[in-house]
Protein backbone atom coordinates (compact mmCIF):
# COMPACT_ATOMS: atom_id res chain seq x y z
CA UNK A 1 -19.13 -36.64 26.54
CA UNK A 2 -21.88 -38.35 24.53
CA UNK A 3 -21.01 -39.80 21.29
CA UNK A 4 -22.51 -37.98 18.26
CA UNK A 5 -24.20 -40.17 15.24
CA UNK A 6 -25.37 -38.54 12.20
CA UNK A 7 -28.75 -39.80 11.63
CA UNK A 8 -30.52 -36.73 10.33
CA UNK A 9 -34.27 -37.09 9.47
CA UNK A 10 -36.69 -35.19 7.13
CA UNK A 11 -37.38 -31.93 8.97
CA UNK A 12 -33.42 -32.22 9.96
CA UNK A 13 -32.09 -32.47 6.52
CA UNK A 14 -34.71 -30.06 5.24
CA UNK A 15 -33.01 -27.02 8.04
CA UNK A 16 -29.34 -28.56 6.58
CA UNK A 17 -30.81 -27.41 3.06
CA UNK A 18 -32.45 -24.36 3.68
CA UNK A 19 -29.50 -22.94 6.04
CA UNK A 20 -26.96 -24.05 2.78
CA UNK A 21 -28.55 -21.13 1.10
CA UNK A 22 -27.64 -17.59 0.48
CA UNK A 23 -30.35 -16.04 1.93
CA UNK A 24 -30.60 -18.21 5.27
CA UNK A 25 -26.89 -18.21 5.39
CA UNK A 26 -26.75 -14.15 5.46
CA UNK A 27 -29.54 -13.98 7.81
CA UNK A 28 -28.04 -16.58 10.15
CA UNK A 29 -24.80 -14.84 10.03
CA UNK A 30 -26.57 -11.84 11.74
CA UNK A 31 -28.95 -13.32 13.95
CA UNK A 32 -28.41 -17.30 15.37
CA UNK A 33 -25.72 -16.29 17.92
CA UNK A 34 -28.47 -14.22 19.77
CA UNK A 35 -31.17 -17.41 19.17
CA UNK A 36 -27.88 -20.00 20.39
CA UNK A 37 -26.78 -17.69 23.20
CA UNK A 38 -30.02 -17.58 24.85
CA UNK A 39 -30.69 -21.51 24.53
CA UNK A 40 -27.65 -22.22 25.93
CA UNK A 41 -28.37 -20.33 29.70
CA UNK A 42 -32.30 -21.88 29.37
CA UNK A 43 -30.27 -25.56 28.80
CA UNK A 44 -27.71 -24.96 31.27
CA UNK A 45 -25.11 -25.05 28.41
CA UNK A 46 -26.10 -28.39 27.09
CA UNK A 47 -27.64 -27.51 23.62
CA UNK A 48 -27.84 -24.71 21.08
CA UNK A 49 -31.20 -23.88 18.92
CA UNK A 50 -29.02 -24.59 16.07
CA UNK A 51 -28.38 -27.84 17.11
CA UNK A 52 -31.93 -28.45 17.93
CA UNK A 53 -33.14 -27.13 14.85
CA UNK A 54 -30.26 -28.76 12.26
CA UNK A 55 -29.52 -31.91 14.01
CA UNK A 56 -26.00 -30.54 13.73
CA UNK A 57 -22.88 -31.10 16.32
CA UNK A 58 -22.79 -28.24 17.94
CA UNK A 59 -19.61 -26.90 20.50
CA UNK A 60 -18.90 -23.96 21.91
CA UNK A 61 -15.36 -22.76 20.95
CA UNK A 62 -13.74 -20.51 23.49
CA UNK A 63 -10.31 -18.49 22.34
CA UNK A 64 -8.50 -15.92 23.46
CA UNK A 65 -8.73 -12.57 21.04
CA UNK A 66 -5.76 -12.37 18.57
CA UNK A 67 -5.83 -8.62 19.32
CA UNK A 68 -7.78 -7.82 22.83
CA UNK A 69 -6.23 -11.02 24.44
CA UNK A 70 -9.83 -11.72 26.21
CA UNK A 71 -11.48 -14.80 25.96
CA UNK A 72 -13.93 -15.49 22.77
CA UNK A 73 -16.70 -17.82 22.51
CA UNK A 74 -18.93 -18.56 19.88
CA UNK A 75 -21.10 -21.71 18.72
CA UNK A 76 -19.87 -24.02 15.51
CA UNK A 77 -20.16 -27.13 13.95
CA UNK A 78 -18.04 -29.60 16.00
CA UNK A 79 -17.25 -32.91 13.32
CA UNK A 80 -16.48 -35.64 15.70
CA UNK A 81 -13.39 -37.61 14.48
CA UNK A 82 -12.30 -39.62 16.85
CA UNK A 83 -10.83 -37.87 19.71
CA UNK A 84 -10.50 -34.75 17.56
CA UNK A 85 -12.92 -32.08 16.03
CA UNK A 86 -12.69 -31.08 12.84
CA UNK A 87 -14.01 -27.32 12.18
CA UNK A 88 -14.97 -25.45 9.07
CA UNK A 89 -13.45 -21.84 9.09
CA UNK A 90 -16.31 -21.10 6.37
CA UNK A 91 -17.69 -18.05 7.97
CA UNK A 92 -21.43 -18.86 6.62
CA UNK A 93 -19.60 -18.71 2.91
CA UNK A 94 -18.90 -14.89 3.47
CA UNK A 95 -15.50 -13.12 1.52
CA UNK A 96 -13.77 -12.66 5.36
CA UNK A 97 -12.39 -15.78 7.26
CA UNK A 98 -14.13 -15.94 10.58
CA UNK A 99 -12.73 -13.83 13.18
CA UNK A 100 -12.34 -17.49 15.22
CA UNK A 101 -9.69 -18.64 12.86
CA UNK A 102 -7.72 -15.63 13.55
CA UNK A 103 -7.33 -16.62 17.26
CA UNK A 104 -6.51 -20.30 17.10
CA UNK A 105 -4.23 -19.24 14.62
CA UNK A 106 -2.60 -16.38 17.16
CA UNK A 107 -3.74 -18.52 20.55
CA UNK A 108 -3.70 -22.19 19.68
CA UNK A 109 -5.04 -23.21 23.27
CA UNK A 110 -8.64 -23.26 23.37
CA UNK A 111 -11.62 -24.85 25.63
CA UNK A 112 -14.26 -26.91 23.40
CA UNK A 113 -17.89 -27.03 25.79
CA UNK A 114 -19.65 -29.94 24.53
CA UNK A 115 -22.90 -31.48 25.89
CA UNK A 116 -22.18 -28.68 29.29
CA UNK A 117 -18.56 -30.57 29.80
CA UNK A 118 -15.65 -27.84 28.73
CA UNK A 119 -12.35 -29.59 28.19
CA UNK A 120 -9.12 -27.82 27.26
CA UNK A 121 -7.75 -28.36 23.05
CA UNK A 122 -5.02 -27.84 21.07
CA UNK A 123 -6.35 -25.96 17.38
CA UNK A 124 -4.16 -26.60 14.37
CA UNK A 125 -4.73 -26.09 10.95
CA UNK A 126 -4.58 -29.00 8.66
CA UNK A 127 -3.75 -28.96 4.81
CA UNK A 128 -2.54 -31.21 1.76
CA UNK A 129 -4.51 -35.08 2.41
CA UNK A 130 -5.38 -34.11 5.79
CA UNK A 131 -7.42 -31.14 4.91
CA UNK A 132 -8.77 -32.93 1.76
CA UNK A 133 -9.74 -35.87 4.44
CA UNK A 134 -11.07 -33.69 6.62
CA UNK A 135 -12.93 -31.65 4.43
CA UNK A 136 -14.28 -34.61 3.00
CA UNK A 137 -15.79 -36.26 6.32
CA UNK A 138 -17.45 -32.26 6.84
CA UNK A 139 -19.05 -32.03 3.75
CA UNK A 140 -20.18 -35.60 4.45
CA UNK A 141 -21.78 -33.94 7.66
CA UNK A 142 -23.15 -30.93 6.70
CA UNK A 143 -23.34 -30.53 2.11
CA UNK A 144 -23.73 -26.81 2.70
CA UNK A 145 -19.96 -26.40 3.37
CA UNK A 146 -19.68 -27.06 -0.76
CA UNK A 147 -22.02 -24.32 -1.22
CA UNK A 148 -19.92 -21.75 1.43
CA UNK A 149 -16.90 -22.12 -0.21
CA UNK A 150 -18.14 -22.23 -3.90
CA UNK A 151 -19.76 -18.42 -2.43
CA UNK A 152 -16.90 -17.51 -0.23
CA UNK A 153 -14.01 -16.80 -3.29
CA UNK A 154 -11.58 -17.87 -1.10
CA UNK A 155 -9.81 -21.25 0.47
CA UNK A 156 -11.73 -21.96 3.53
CA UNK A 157 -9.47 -23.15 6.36
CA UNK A 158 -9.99 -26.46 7.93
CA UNK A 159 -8.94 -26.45 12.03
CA UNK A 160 -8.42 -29.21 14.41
CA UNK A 161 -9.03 -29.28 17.73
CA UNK A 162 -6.94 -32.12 19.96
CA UNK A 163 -6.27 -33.50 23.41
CA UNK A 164 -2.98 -31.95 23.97
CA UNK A 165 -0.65 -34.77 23.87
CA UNK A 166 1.10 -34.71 27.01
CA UNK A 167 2.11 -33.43 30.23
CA UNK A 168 4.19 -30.63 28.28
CA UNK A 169 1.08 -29.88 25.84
CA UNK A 170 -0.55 -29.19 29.28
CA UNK A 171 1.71 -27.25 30.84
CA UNK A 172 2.00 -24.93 27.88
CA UNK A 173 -1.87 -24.49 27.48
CA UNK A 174 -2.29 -23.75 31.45
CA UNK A 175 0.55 -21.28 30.66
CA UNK A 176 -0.96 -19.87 27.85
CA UNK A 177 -4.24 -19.21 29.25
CA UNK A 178 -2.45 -17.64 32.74
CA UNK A 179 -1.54 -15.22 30.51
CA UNK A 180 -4.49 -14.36 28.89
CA UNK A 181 -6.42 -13.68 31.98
């Protein structure tokens, strides 16, 4: 996986502002999956218009469905730190937690696709000085997150994805997924 460095530029930090606000956030809601969706099979899986566009981290986040137990996938700002992602449960700053949260929270296995590679995670929550850290080092990223949860009227979760730690956190993911296929 390539390393990701935040170096946004003009036009870049412009899209960052514009997709902070209300408007653009309720329209992108609706729409940028379909946009990111068909990027993805014209890149081969490498890169997402919204990553093109906002200069943004971009992963592809695959679950399994709290409820219909089939896998999920859906495109969101990956925060590199370290070996770990952080992700932003903020749902574009809408009343509803996204429907994402709900399976990591159910299925914590998931597969991360990054740069085309897919690579098997472990999804946690964080809270207390780890969420505050966390939170932190994403608003650092992207400033729009303050605006999403300032609109959202409710605590926006923080998730971590890991490297499962060991040859047990592996067995139990590749026994988890078995059964959700």
């Amino acid at each position: 996986m390539t390393e990701w460095a935040d170096t946004p530029n003009v036009v870049t930090r412009t899209v960052r502002r514009v997709i902070a606000t209300r408007p653009a956030a309720w329209l992108l809601a609706r729409t940028i999956h379909h946009v990111d969706g068909a990027t993805l099979r014209l890149s081969g899986g490498r890169t997402t218009a919204s990553a093109l566009l906002s200069g943004l981290p971009i992963i592809q986040l695959t679950t399994t469905g709290a409820k219909s137990g089939r896998p999920r996938t859906v495109p969101l700002v990956g925060i590199p730190d370290g070996e770990r992602l952080i992700l932003i449960a903020s749902n574009w700053g809408q009343a509803k937690h996204p429907a994402w949260y709900y399976n990591v929270k159910a299925n914590p296995a998931v597969t991360v696709t990054r740069d085309g590679v897919a690579r098997p995670y472990v999804a946690r929550e964080v809270v207390g000085e780890e969420r505050a850290a966390c939170w932190g080092r994403a608003v650092a990223v992207y400033p729009g997150y303050r605006g999403y949860a300032a609109r959202a009227g409710r605590g926006i979760p923080v998730v971590v994805v890991e490297f499962p730690e060991d040859a047990a956190d592996m067995a139990a993911l590749d026994a988890a997924r078995d059964e959700s296929t």
